[in-house]
N, C-alpha and C. Protein backbone atom coordinates (compact mmCIF):
# COMPACT_ATOMS: atom_id res chain seq x y z
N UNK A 1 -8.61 -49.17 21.98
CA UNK A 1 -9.86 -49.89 21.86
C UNK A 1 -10.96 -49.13 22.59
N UNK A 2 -12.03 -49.02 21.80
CA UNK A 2 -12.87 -48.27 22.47
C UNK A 2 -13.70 -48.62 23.98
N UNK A 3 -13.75 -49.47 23.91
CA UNK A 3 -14.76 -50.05 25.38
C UNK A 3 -13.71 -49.99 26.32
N UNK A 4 -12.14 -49.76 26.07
CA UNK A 4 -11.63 -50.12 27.55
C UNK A 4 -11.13 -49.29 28.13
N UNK A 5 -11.07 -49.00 29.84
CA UNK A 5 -10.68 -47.81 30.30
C UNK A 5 -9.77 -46.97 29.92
N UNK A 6 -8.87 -47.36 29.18
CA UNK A 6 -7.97 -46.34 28.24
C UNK A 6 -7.66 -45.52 27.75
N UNK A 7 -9.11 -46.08 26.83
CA UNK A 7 -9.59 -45.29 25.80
C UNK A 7 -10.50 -43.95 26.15
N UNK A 8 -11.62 -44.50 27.41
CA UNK A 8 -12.37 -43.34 28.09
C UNK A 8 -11.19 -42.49 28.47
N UNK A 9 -10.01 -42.93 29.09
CA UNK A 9 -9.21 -41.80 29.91
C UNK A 9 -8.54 -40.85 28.80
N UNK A 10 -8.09 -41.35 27.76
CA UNK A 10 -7.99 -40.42 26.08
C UNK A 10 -8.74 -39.65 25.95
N UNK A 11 -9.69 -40.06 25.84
CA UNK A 11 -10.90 -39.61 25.31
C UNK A 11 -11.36 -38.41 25.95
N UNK A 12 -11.46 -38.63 26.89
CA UNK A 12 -11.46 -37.51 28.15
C UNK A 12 -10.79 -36.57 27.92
N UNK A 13 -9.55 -36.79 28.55
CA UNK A 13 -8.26 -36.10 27.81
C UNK A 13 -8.53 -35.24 26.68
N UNK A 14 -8.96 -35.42 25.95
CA UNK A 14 -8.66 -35.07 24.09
C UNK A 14 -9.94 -34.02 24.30
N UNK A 15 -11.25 -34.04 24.85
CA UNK A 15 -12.09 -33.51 24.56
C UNK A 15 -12.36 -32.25 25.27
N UNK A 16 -10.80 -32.70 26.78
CA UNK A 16 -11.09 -31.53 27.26
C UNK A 16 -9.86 -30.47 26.91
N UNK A 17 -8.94 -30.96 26.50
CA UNK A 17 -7.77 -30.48 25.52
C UNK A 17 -8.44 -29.69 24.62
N UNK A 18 -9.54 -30.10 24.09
CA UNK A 18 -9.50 -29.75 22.50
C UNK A 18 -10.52 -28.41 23.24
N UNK A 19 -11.56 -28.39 24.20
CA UNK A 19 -12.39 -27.49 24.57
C UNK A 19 -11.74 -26.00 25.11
N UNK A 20 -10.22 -26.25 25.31
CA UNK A 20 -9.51 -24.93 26.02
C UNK A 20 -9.22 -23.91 24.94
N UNK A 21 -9.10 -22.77 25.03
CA UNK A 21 -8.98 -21.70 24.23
C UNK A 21 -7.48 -21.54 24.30
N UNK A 22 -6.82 -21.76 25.55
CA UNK A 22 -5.15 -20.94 25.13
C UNK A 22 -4.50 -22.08 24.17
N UNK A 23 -3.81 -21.04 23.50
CA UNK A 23 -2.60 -21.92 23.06
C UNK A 23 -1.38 -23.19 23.35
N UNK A 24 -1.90 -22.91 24.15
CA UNK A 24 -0.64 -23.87 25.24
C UNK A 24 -1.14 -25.11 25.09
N UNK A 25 -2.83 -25.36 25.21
CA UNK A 25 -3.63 -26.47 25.68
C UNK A 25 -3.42 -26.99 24.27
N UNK A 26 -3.40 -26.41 22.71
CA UNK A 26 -3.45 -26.94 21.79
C UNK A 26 -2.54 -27.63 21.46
N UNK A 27 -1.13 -26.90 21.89
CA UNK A 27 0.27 -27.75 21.71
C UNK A 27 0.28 -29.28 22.49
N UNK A 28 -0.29 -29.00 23.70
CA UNK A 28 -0.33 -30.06 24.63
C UNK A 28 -1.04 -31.31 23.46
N UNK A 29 -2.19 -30.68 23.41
CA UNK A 29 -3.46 -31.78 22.32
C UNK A 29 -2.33 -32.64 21.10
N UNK A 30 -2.07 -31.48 20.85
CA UNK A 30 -1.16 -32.30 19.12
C UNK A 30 -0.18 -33.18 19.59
N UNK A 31 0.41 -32.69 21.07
CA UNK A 31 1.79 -33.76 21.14
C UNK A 31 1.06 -34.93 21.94
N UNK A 32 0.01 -34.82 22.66
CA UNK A 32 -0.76 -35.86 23.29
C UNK A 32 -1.54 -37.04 21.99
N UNK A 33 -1.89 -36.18 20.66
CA UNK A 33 -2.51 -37.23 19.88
C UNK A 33 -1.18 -37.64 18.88
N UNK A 34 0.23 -37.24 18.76
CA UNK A 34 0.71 -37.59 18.07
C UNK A 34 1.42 -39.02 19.34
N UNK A 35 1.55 -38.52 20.08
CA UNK A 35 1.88 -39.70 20.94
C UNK A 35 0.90 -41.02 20.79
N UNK A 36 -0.14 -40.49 20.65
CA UNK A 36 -1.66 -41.78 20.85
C UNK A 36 -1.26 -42.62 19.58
N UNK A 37 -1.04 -41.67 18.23
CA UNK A 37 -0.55 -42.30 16.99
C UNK A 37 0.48 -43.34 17.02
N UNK A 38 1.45 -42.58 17.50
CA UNK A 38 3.09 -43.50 18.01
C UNK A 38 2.55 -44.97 18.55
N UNK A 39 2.16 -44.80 19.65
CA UNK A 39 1.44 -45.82 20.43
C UNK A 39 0.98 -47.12 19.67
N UNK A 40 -0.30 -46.44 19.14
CA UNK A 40 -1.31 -47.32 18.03
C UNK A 40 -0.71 -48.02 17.11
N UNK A 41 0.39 -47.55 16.79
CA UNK A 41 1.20 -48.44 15.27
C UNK A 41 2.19 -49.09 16.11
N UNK A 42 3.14 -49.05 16.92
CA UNK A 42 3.65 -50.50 17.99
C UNK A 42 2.63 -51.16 18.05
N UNK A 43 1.37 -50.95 18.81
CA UNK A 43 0.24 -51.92 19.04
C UNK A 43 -0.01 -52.63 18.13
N UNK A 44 -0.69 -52.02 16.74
CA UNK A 44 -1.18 -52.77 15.68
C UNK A 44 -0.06 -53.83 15.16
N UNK A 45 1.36 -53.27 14.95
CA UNK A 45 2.46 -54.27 14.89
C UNK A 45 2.45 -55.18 15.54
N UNK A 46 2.40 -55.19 16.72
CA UNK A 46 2.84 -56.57 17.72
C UNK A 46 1.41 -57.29 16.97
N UNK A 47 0.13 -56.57 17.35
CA UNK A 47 -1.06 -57.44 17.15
C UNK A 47 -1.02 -58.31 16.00
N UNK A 48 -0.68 -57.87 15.01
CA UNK A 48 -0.59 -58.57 13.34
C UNK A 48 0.72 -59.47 13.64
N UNK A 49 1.68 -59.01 14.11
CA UNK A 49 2.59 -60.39 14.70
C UNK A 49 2.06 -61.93 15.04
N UNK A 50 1.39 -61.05 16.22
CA UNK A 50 0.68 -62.15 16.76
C UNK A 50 -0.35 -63.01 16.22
N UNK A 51 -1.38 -62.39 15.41
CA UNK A 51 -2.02 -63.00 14.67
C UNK A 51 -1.70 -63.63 13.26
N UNK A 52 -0.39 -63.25 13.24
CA UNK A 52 -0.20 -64.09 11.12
C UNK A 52 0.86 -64.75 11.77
N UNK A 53 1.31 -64.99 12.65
CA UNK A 53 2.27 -66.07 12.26
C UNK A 53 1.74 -67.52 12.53
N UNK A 54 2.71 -68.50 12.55
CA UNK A 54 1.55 -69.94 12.24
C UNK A 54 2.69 -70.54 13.02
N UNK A 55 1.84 -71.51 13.81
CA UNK A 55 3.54 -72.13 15.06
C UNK A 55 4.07 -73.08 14.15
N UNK A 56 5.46 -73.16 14.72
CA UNK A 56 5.81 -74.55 14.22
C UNK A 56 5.45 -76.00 14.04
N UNK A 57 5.75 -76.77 13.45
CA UNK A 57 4.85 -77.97 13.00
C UNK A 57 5.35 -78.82 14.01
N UNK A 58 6.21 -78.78 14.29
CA UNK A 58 6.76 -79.73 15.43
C UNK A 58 6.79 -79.48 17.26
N UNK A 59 6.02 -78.35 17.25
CA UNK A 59 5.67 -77.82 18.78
C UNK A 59 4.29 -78.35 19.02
N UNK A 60 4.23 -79.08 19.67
CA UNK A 60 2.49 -79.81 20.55
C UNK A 60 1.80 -79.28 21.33
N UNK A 61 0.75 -79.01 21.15
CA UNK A 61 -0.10 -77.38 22.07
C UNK A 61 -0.87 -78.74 22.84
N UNK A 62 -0.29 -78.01 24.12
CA UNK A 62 -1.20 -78.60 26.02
C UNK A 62 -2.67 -78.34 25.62
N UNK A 63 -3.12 -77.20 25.03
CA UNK A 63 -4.38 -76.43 25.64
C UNK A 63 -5.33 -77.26 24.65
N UNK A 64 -6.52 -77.52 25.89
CA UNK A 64 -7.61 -78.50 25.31
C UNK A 64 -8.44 -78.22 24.30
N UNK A 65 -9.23 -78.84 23.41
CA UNK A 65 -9.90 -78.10 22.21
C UNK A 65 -10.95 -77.93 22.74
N UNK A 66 -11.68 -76.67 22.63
CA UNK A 66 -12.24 -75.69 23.10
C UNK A 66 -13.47 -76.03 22.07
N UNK A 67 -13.38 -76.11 21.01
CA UNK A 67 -14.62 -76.19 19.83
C UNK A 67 -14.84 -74.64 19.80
N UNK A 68 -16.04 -74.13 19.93
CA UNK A 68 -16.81 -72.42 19.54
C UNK A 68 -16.53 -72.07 21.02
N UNK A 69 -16.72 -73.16 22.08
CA UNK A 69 -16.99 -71.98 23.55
C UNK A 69 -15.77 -71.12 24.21
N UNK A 70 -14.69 -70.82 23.58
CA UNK A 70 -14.04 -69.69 23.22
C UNK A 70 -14.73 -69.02 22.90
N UNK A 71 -14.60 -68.90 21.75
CA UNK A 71 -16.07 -67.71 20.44
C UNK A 71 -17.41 -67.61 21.51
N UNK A 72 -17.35 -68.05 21.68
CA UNK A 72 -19.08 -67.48 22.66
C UNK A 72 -18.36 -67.03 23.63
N UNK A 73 -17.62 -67.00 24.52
CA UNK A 73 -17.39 -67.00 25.47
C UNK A 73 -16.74 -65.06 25.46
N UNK A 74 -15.82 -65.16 24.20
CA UNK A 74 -16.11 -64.03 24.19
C UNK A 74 -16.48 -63.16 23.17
N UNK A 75 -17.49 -63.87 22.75
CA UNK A 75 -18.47 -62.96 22.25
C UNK A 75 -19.76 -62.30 23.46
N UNK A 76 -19.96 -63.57 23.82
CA UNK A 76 -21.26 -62.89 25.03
C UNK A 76 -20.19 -61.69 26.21
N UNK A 77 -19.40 -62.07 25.95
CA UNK A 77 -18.07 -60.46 26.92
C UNK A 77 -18.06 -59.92 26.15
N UNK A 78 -18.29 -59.74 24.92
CA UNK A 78 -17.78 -57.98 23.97
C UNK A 78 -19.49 -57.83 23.78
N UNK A 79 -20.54 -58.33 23.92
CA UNK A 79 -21.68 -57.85 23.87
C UNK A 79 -22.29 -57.41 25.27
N UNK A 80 -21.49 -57.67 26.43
CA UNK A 80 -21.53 -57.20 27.85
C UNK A 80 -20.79 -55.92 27.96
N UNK A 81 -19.78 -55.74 27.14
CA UNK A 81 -19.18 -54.70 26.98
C UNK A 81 -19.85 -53.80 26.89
N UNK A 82 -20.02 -53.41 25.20
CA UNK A 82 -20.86 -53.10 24.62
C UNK A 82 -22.35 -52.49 25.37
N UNK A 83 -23.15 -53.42 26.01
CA UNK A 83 -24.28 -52.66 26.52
C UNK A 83 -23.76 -52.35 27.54
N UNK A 84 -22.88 -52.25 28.48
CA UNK A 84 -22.66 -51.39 29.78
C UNK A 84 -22.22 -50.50 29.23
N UNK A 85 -21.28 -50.18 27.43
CA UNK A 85 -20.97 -48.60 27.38
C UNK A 85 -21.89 -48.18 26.73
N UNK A 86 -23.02 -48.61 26.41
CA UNK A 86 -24.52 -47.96 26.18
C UNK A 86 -24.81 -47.50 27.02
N UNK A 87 -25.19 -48.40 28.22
CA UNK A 87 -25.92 -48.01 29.63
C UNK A 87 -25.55 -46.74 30.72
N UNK A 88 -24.36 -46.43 30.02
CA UNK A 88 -23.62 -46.12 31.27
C UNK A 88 -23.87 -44.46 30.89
N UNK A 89 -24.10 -44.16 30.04
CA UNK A 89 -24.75 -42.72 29.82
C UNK A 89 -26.32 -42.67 31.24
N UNK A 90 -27.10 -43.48 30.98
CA UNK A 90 -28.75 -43.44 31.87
C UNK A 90 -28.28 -43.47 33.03
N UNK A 91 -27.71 -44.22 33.54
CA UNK A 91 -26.87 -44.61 34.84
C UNK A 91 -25.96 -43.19 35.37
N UNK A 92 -25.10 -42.90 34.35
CA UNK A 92 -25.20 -41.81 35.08
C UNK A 92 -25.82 -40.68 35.47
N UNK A 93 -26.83 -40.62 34.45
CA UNK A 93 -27.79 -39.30 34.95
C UNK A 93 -28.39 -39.38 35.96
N UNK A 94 -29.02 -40.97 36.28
CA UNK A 94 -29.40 -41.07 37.69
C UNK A 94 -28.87 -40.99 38.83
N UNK A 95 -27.64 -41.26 38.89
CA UNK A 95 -26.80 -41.15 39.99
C UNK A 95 -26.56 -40.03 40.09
N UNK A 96 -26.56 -39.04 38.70
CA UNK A 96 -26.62 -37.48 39.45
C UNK A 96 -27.65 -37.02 39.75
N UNK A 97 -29.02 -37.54 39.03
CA UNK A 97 -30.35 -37.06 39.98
C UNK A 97 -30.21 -37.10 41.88
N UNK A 98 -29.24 -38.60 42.30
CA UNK A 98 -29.55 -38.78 43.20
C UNK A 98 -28.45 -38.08 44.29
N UNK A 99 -27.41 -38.00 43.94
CA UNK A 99 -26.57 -37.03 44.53
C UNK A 99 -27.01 -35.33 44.82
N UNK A 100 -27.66 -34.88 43.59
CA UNK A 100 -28.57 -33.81 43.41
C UNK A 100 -29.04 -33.31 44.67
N UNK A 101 -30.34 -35.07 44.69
CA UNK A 101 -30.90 -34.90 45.88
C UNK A 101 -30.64 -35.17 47.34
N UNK A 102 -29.83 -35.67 47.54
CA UNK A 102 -28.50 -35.96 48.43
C UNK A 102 -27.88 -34.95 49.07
N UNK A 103 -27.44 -33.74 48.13
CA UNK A 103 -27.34 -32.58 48.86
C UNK A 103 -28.00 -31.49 49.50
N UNK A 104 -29.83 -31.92 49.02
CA UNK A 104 -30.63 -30.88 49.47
C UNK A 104 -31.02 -31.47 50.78
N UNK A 105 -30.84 -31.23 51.97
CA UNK A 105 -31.13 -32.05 53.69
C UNK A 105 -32.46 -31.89 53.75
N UNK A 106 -33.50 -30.97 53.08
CA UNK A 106 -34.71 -30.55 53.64
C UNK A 106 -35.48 -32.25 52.73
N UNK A 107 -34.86 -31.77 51.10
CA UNK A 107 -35.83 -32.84 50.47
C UNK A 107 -35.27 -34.36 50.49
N UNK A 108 -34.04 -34.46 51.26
CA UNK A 108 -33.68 -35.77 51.46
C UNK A 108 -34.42 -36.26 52.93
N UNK A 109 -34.63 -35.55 53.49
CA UNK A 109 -35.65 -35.70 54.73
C UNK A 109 -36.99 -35.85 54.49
N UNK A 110 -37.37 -35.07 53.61
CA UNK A 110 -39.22 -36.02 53.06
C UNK A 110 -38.97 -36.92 52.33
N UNK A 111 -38.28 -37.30 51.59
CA UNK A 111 -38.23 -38.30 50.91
C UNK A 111 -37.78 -39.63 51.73
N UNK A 112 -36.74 -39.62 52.49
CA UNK A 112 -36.32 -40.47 53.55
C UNK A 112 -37.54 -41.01 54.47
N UNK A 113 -37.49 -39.92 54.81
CA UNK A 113 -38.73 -40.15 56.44
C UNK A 113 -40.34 -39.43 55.67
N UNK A 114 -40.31 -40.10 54.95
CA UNK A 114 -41.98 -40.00 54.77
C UNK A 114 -43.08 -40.54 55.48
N UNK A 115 -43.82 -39.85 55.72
CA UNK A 115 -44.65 -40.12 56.53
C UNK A 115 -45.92 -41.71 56.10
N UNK A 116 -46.42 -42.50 57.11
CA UNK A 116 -46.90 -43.53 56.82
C UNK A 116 -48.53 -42.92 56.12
N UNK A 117 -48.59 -44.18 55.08
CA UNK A 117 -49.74 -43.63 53.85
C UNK A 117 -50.60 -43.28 54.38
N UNK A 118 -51.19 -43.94 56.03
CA UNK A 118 -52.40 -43.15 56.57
C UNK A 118 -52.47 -42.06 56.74
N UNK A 119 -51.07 -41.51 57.48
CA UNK A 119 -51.11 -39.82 57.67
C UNK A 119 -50.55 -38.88 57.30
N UNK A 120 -50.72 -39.18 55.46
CA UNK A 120 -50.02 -38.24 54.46
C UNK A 120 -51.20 -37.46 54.25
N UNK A 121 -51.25 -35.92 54.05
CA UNK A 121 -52.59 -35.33 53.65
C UNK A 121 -52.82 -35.24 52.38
């Protein structure tokens, strides 16, 4: 699934797999995405399990009726999702602007200890 840490750590994986020139790294790649494949079809199995079967008629469900605020509930979470893995590209550029400047001591010192607006020239 794409939004969940998982998937970034794959992803990762795969792009820096796929960026290496030796041979070795490529074998690694193919047996790393044929594994991801393996994976994905157990998953999708259990999931379609889980979703088509229909309970028995004679088992009595505890859990209270909910109406839609399920469905909203997580819908407004997969649209929170969603814009934090938008966001999270801007976010990080800033945090490396600020580390950037973090390592320079001279310009983290004017910027820190700036002088008061009267006696800036």
């Amino acid at each position: 699934m794409p939004p969940l840490p998982g998937f970034w750590a794959k992803f990762t994986l795969i792009t820096e797999l796929a960026g290496q020139t030796n041979p070795l790294y490529m074998i690694g790649l193919l047996v790393f995405l044929l594994a991801t494949v393996i994976e994905a079809s157990y998953l999708f199995r259990v999931a379609a399990k889980m979703y088509q079967t229909e309970p028995p008629e004679n088992v009595r469900s505890n859990s209270p009726d909910l109406g839609g605020l399920s469905l909203t509930t997580a819908s407004l979470f997969g649209a929170g999702v969603i814009a934090a893995t938008v966001m999270i590209s801007p976010l990080g550029d800033e945090l490396q602007a600020v580390a950037t400047q973090a390592q320079d001591v001279n310009l983290y010192i004017q910027t820190v200890l700036q002088p008061p607006l009267g006696e800036r020239q």
